[in-house]
Structure formats: structure tokens, C-alpha cells
N, C-alpha and C. Protein backbone atom coordinates (compact mmCIF):
# COMPACT_ATOMS: atom_id res chain seq x y z
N UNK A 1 17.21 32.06 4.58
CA UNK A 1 16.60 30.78 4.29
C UNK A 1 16.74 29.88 5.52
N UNK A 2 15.69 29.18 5.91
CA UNK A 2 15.75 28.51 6.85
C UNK A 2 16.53 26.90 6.76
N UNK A 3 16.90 26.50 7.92
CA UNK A 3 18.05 25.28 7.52
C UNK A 3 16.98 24.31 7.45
N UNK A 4 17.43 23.25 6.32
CA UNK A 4 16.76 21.89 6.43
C UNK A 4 16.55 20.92 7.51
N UNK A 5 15.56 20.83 7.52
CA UNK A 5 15.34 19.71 8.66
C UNK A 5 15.70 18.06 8.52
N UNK A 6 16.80 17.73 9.50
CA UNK A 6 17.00 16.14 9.35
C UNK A 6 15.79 15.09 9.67
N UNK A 7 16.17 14.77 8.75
CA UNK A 7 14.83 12.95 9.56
C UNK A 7 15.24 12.00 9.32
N UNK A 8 14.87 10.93 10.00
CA UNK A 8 15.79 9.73 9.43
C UNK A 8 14.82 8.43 8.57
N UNK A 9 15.57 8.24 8.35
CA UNK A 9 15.26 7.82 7.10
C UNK A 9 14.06 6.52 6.78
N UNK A 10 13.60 6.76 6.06
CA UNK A 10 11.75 5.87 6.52
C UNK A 10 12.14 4.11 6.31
N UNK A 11 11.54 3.17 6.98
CA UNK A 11 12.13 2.04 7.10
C UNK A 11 11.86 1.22 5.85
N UNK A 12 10.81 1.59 5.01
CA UNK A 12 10.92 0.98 3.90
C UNK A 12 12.11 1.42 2.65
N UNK A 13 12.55 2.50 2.68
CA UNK A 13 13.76 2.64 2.26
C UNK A 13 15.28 2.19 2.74
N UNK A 14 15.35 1.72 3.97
CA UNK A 14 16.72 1.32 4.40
C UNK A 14 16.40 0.18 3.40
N UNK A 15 18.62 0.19 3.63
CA UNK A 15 19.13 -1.09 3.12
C UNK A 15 19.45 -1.89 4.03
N UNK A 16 19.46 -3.32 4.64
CA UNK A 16 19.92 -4.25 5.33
C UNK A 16 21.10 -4.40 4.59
N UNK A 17 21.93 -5.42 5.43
CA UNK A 17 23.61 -5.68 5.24
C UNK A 17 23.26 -7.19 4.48
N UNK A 18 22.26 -7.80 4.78
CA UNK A 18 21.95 -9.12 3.98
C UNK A 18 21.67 -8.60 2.26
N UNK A 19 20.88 -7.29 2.11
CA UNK A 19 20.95 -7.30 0.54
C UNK A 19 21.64 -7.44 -0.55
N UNK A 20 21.14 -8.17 -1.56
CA UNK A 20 21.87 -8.31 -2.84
C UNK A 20 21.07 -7.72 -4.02
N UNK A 21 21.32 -7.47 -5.14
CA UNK A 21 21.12 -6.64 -6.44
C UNK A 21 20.53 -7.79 -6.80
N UNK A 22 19.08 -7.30 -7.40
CA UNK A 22 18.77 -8.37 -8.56
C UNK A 22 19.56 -8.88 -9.74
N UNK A 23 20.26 -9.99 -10.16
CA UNK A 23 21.14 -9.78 -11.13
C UNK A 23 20.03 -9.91 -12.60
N UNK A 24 19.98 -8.87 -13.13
CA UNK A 24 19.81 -8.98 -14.81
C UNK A 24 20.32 -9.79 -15.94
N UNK A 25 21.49 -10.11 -15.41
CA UNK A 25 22.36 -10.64 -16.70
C UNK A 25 22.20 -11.39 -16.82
N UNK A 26 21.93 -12.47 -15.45
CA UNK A 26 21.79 -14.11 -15.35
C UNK A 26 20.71 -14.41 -16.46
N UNK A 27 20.58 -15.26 -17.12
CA UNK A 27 20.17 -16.00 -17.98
C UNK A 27 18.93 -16.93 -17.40
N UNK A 28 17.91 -16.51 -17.09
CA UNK A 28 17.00 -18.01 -16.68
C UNK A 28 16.18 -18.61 -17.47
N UNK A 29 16.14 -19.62 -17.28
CA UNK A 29 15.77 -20.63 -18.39
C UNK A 29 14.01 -20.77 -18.71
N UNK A 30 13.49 -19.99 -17.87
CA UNK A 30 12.58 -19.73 -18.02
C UNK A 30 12.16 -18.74 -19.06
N UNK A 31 12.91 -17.35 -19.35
CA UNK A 31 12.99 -16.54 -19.86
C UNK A 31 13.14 -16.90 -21.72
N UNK A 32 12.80 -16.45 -22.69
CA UNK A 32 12.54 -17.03 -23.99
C UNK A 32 13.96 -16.17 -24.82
N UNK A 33 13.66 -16.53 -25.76
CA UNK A 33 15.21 -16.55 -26.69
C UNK A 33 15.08 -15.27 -27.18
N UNK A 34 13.99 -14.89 -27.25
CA UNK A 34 13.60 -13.44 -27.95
C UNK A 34 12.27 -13.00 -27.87
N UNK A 35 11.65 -12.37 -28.69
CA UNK A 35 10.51 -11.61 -28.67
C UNK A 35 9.66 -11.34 -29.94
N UNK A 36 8.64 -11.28 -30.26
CA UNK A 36 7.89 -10.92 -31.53
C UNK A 36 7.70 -9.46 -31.46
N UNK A 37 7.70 -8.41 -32.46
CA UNK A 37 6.89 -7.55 -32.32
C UNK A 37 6.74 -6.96 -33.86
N UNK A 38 6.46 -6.30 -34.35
CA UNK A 38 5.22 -5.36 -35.60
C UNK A 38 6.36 -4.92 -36.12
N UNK A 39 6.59 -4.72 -37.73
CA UNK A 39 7.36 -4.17 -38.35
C UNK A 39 6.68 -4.20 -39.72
N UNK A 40 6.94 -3.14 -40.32
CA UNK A 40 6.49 -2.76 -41.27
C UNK A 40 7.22 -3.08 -42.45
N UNK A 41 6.81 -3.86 -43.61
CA UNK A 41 7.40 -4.51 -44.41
C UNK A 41 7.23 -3.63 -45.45
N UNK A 42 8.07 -2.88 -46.53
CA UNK A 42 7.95 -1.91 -47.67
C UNK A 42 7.86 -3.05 -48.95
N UNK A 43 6.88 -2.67 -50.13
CA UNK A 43 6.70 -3.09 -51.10
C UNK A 43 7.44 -2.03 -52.15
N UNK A 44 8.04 -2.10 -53.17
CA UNK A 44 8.67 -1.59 -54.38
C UNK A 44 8.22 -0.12 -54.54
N UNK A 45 6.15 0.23 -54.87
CA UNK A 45 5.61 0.94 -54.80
C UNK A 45 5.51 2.29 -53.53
N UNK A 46 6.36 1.84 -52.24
CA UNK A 46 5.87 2.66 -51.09
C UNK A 46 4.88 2.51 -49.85
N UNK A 47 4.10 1.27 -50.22
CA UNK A 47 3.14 0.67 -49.67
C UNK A 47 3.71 -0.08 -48.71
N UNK A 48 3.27 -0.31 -47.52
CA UNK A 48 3.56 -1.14 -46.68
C UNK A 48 2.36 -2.40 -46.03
N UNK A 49 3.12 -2.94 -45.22
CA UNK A 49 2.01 -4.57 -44.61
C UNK A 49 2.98 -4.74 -43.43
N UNK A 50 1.98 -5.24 -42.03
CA UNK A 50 2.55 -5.57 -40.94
C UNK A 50 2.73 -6.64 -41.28
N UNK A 51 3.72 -7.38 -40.29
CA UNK A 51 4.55 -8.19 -39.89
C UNK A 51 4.69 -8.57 -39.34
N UNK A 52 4.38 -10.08 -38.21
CA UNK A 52 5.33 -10.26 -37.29
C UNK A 52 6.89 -10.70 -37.26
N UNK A 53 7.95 -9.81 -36.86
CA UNK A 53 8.96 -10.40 -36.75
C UNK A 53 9.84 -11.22 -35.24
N UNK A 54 10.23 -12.13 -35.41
CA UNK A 54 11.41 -12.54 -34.16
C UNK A 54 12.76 -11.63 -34.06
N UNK A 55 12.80 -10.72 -32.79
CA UNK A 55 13.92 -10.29 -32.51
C UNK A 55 14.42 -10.91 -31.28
N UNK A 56 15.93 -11.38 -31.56
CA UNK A 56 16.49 -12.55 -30.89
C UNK A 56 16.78 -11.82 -29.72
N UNK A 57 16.98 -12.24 -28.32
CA UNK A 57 18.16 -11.48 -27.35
C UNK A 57 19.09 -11.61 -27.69
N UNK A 58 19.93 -10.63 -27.62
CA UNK A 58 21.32 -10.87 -27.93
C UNK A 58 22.51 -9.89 -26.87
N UNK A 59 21.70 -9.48 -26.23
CA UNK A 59 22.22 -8.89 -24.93
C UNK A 59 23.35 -10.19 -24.09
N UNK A 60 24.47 -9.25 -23.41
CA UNK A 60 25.58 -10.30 -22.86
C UNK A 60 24.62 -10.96 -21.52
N UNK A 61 25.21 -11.89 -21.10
CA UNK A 61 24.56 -12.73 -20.17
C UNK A 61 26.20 -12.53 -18.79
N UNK A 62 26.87 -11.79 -18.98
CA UNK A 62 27.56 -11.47 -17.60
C UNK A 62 27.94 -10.20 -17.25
N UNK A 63 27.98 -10.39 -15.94
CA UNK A 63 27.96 -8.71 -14.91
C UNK A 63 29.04 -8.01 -15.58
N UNK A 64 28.37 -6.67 -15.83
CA UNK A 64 29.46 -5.93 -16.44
C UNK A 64 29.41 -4.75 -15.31
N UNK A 65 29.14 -5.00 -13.99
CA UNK A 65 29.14 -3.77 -12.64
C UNK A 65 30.87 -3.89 -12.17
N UNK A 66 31.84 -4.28 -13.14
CA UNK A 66 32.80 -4.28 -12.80
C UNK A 66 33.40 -3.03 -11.45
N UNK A 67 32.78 -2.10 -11.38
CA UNK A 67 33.22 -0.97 -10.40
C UNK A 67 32.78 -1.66 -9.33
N UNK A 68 31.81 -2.35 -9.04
CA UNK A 68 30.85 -3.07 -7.60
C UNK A 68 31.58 -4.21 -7.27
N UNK A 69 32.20 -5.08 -8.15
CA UNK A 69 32.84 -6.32 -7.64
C UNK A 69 33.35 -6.65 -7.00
N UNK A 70 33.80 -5.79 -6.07
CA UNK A 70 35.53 -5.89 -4.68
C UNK A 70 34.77 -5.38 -3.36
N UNK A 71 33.91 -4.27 -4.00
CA UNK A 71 33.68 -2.93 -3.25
C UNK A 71 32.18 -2.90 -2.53
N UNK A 72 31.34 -3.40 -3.51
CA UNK A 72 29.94 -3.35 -2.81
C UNK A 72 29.81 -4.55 -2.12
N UNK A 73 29.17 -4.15 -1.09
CA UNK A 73 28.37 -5.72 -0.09
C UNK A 73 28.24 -6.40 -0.62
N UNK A 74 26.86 -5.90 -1.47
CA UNK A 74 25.68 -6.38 -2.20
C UNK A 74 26.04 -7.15 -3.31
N UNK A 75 27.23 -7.51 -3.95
CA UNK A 75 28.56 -8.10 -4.38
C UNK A 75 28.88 -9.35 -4.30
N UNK A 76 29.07 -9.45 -2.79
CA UNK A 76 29.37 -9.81 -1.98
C UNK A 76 28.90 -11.72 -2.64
N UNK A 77 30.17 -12.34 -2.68
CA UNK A 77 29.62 -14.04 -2.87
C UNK A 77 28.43 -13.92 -4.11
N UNK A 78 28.66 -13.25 -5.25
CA UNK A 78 27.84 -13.23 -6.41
C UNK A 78 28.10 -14.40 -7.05
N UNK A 79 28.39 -15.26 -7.65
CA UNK A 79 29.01 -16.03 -8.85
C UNK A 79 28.40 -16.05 -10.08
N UNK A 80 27.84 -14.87 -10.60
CA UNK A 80 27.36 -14.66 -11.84
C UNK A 80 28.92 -14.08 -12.40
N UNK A 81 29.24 -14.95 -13.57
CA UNK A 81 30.07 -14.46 -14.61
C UNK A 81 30.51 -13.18 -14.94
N UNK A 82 31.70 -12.94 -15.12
CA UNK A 82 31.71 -11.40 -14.53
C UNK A 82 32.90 -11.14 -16.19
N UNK A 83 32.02 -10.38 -16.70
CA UNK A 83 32.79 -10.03 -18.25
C UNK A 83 34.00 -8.74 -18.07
N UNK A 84 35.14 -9.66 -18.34
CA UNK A 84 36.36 -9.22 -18.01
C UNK A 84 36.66 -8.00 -19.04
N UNK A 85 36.42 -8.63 -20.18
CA UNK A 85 36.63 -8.02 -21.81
C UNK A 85 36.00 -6.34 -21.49
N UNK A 86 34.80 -6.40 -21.70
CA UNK A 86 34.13 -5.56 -21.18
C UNK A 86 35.02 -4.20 -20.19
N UNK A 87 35.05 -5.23 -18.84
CA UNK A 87 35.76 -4.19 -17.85
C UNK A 87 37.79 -3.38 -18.70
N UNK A 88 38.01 -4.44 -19.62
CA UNK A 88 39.61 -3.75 -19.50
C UNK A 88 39.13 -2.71 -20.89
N UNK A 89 38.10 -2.90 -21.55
CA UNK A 89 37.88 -1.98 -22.69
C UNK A 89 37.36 -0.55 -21.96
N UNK A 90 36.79 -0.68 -20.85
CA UNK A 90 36.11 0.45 -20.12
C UNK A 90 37.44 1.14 -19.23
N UNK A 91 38.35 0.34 -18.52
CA UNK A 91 39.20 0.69 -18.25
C UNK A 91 40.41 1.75 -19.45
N UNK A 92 40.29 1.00 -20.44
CA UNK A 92 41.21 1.65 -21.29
C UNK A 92 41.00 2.72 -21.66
N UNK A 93 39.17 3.14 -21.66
CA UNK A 93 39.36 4.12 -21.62
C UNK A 93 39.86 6.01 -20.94
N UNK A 94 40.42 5.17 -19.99
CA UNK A 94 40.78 6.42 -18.69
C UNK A 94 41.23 6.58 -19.31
């Protein structure tokens, strides 16, 4: 089998040392409390009727990349809330 050939690496894939992670968790106020979507409502008989229902967010609103916090750059001067609870329950589990 012939050996792989190196190349380096295409410039739209590098990382710069300035990058940071989009944070997800952050909360923006722009963003809405929840969402509508279709659910099917059962009658006694078996029969059903759509619905719109409100499903709330209820997802946590802080960084749970506890492994990245010390260690990654990209880290680096974050001040998004960083869920502790989270990290010692994940820890406990070693």
C-alpha cells in the first residue's frame, strides 16, 4: 500500500489563536421563551385533532464544557456562567 500523502492544511479550515466557540447557552434576549408546534390531541373514542401547543425552553442557560475551561484558548476570558453542579455530578462519575 502506498504511504499517504501530507498536505497542509486548506486555509479556510485553520484555526486562528483569536478564536472563540459560539456560546449556545448564553441566553439572548432576542431569542423567545419557547416554541409552538402540532400535537395531536386524543378524544375518549380514538379519534384525534391537531393542536397548537407551547413548548417552553427549559434547557440550562450555563456552560457545561467544564473539560474546556482552564485548558482551551478558545475559553479563554469567557464569562458565560459556568454550571458547577453539573461539572461535580459528571465528575462523580469517574
Amino acid at each position: 500500500m502506498p504511504p499517504v500523502e501530507d498536505i497542509d492544511v486548506h486555509e479556510k479550515v485553520k484555526i486562528g489563536l483569536d478564536f472563540r466557540y459560539g456560546c449556545h447557552s448564553s441566553r439572548n434576549p432576542k431569542k423567545s421563551d419557547g416554541y409552538y408546534a402540532l400535537d395531536r390531541i386524543y378524544r375518549e373514542n380514538g379519534t384525534f385533532y391537531i393542536e397548537n401547543v407551547f413548548i417552553p425552553h427549559t434547557n440550562t442557560t450555563k456552560c457545561r464544557s467544564f473539560a474546556l475551561w482552564d485548558t482551551d484558548p478558545a475559553c479563554a476570558g469567557c464569562e458565560s456562567p459556568r454550571d458547577l453542579e453539573y461539572e461535580q455530578r459528571c465528575l462523580a462519575l469517574r
